[in-house]
N, C-alpha and C. Protein backbone atom coordinates (compact mmCIF):
# COMPACT_ATOMS: atom_id res chain seq x y z
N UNK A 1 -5.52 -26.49 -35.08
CA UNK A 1 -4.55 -26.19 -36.10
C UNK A 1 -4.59 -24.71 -36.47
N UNK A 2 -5.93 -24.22 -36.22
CA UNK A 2 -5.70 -22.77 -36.69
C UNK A 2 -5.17 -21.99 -35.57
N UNK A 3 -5.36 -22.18 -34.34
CA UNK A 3 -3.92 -21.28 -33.33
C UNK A 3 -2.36 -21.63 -33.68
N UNK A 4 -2.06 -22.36 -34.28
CA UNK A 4 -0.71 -22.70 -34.53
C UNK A 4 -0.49 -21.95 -35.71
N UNK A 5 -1.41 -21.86 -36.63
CA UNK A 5 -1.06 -20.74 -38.03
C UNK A 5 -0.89 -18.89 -37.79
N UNK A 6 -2.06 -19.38 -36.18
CA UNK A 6 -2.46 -17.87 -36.04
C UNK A 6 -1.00 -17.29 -35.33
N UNK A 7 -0.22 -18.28 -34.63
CA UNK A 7 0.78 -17.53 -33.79
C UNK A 7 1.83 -17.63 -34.48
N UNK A 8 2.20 -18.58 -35.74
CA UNK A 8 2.93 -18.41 -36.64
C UNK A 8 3.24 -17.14 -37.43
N UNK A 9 1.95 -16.33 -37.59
CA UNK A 9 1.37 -15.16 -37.99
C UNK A 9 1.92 -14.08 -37.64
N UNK A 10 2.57 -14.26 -36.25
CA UNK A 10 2.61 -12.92 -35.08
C UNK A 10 4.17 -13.55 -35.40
N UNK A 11 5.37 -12.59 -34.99
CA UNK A 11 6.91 -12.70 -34.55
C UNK A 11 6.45 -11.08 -33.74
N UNK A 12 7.80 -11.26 -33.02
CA UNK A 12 8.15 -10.70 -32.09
C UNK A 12 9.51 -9.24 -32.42
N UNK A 13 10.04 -8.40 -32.84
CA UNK A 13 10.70 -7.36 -33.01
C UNK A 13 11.27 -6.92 -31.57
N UNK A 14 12.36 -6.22 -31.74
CA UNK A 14 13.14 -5.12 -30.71
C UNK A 14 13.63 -4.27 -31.55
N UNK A 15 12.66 -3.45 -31.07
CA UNK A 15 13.13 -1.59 -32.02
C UNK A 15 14.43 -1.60 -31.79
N UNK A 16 15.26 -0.99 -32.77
CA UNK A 16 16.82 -0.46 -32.41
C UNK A 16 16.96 0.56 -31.66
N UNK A 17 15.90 1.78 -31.89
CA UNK A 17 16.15 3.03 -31.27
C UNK A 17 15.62 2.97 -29.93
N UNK A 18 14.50 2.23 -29.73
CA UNK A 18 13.78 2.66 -27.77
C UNK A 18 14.24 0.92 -27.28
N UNK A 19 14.27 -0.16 -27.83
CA UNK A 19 14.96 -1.31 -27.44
C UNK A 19 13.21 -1.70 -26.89
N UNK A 20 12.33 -1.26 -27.25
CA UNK A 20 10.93 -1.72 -27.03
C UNK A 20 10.37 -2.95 -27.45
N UNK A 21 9.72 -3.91 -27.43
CA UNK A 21 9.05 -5.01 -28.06
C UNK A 21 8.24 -5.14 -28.46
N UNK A 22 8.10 -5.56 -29.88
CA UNK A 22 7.16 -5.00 -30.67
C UNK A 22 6.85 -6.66 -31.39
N UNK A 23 5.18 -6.59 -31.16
CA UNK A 23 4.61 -8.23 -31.97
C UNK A 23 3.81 -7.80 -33.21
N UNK A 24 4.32 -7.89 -33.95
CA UNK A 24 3.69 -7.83 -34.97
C UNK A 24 3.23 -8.84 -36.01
N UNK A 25 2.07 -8.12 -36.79
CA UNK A 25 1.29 -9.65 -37.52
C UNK A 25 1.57 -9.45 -38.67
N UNK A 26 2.89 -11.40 -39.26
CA UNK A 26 2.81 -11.22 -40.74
C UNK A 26 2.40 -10.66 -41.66
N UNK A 27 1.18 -11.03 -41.72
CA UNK A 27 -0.22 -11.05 -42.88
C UNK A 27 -0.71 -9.30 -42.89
N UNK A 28 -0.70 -8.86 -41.87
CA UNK A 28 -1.28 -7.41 -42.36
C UNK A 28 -0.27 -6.53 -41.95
N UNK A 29 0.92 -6.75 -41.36
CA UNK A 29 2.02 -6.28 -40.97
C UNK A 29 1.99 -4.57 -40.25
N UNK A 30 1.04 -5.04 -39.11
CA UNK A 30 0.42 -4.25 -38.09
C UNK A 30 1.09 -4.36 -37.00
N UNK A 31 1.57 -3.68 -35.94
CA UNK A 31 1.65 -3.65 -34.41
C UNK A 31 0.84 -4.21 -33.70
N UNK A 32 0.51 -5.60 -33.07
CA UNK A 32 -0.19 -5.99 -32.33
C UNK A 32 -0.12 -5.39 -30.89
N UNK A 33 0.79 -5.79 -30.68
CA UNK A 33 1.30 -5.42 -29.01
C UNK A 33 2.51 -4.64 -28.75
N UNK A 34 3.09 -3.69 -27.79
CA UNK A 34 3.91 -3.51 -27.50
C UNK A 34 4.52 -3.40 -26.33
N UNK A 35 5.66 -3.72 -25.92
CA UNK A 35 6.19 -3.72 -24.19
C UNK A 35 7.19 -3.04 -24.42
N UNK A 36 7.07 -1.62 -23.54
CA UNK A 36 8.52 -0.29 -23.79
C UNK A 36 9.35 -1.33 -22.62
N UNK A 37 10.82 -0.67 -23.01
CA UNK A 37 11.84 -0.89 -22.07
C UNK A 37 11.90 -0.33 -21.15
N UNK A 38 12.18 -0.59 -19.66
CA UNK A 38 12.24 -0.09 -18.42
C UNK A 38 10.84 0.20 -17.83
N UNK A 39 9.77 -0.47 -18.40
CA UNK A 39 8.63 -0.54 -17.93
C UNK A 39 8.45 -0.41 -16.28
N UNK A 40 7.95 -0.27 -15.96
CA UNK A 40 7.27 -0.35 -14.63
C UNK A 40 7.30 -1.61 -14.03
N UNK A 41 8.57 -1.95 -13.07
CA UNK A 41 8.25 -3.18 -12.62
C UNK A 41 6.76 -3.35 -11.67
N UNK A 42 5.93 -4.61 -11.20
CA UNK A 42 5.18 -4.86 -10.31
C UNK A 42 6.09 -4.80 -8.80
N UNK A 43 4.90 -4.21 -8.31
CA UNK A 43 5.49 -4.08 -6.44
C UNK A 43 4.97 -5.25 -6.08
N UNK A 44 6.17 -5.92 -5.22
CA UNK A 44 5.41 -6.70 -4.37
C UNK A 44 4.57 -6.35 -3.09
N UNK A 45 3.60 -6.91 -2.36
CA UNK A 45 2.54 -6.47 -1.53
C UNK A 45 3.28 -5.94 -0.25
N UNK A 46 5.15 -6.33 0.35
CA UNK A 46 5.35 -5.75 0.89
C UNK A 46 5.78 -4.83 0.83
N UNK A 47 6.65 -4.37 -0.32
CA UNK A 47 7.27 -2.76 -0.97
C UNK A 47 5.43 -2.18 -1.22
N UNK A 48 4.35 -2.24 -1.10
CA UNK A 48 3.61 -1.45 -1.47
C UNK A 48 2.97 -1.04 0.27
N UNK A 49 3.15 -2.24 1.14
CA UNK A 49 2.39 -2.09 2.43
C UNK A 49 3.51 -0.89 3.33
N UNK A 50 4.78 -1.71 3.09
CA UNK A 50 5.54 -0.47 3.43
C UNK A 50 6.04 1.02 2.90
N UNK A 51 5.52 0.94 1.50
CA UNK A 51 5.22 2.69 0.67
C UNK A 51 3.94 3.32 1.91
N UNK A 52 2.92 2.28 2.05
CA UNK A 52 1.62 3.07 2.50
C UNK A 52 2.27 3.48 3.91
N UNK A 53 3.00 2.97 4.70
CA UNK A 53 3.20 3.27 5.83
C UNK A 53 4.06 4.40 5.72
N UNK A 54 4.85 4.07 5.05
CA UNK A 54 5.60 5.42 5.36
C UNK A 54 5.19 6.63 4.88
N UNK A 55 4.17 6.85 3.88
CA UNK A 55 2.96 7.59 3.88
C UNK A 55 1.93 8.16 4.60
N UNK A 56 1.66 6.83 5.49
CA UNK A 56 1.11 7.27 6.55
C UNK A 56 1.80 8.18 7.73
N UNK A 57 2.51 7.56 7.64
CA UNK A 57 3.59 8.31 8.83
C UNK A 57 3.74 9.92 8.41
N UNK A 58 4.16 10.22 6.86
CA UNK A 58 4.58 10.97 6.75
C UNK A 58 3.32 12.19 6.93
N UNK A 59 1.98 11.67 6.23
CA UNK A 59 0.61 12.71 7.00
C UNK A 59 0.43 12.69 8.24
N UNK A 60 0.50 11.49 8.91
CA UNK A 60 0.58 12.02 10.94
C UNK A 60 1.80 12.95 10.63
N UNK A 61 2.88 13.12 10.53
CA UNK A 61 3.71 14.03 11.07
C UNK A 61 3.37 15.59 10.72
N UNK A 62 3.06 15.67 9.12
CA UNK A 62 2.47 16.97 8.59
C UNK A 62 1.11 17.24 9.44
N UNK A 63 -0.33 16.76 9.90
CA UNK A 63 -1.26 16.87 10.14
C UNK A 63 -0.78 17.49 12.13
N UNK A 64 0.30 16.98 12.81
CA UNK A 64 1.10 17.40 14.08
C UNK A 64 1.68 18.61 13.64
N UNK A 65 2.40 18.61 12.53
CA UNK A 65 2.76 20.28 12.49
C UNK A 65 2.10 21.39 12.28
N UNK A 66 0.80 20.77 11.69
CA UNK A 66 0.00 21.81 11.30
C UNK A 66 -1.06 22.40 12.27
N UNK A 67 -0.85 21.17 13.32
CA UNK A 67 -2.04 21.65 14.34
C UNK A 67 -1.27 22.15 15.28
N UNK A 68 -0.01 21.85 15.75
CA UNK A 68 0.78 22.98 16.27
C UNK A 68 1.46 24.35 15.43
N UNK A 69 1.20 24.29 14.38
CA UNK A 69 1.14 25.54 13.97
C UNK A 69 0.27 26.80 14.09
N UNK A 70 -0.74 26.15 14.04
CA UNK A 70 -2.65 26.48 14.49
C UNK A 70 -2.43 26.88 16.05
N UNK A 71 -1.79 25.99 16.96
CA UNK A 71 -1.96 26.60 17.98
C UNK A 71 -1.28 27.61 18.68
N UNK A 72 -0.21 27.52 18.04
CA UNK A 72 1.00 29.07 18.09
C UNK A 72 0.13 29.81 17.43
N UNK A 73 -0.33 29.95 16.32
CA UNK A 73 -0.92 31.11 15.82
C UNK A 73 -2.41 31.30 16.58
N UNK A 74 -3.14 30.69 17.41
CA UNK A 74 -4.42 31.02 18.18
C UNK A 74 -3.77 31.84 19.55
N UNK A 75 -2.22 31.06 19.97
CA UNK A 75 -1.74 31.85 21.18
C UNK A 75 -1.22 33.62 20.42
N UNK A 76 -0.82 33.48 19.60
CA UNK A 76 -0.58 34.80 19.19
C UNK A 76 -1.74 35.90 19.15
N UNK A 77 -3.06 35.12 18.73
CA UNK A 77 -4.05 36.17 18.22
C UNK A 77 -4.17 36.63 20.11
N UNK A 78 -5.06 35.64 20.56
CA UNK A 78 -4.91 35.69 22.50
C UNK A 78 -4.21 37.06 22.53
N UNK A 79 -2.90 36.57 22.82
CA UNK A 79 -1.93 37.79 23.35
C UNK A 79 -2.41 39.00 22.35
N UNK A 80 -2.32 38.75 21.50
CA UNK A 80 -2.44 40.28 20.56
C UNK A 80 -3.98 40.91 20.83
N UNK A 81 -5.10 40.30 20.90
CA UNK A 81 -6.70 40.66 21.66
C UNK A 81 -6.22 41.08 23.09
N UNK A 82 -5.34 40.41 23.85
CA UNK A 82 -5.37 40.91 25.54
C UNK A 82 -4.63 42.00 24.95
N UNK A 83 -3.45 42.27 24.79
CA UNK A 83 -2.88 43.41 24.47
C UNK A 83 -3.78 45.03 24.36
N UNK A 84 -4.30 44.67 23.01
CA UNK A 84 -4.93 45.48 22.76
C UNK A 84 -6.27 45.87 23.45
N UNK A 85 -6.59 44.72 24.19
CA UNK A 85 -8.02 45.27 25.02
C UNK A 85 -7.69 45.99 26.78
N UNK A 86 -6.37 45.74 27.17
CA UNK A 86 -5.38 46.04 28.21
C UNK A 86 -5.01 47.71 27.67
N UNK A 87 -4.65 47.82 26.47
CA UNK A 87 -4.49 49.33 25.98
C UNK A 87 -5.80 50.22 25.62
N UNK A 88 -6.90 49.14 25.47
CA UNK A 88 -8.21 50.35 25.13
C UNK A 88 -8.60 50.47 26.75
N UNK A 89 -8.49 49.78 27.70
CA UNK A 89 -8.62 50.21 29.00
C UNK A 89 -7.82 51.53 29.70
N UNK A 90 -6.31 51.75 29.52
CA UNK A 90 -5.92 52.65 29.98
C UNK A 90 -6.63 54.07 29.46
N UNK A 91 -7.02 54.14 27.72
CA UNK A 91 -7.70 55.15 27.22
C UNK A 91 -8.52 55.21 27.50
């Protein structure tokens, strides 16, 4: 009998201004709980398996550009060391 007084206790509100849900308790006329509007829905396990993948995908592709970036720039230094060691020879 006393959970039935206790939830009697609590009602439920919707702010006018944020449209939020608000439980509040009769008796000391406090904010118990609140749930904002447009909350965060839950992902289901396949919208989250397919976020990770395409995540994944998207670091293999960055981690490929970057190591072919690395290797254009190691062929550059190359050429620029032969260069210059080809010109301290003629001097």
């Amino acid at each position: 009998m006393r959970k039935k007084k206790e939830k009697e206790q609590v009602f439920q509100v919707v702010c006018p201004y944020c449209q939020s849900i608000l439980w509040i308790d009769s008796v000391t006329k406090e904010v118990i709980q609140y749930e904002k509007k447009g909350a965060k829905r839950k992902e289901s396990l396949e919208e989250l398996l397919l976020k990770e993948k395409k995540r994944k995908g998207e670091f293999e592709r960055k981690f490929e550009a970057t190591a072919e970036l690395e290797k254009k720039r190691r062929e550059r230094a190359e050429e620029g060391f032969k260069k210059a060691l080809i010109e301290a020879e003629k001097e």
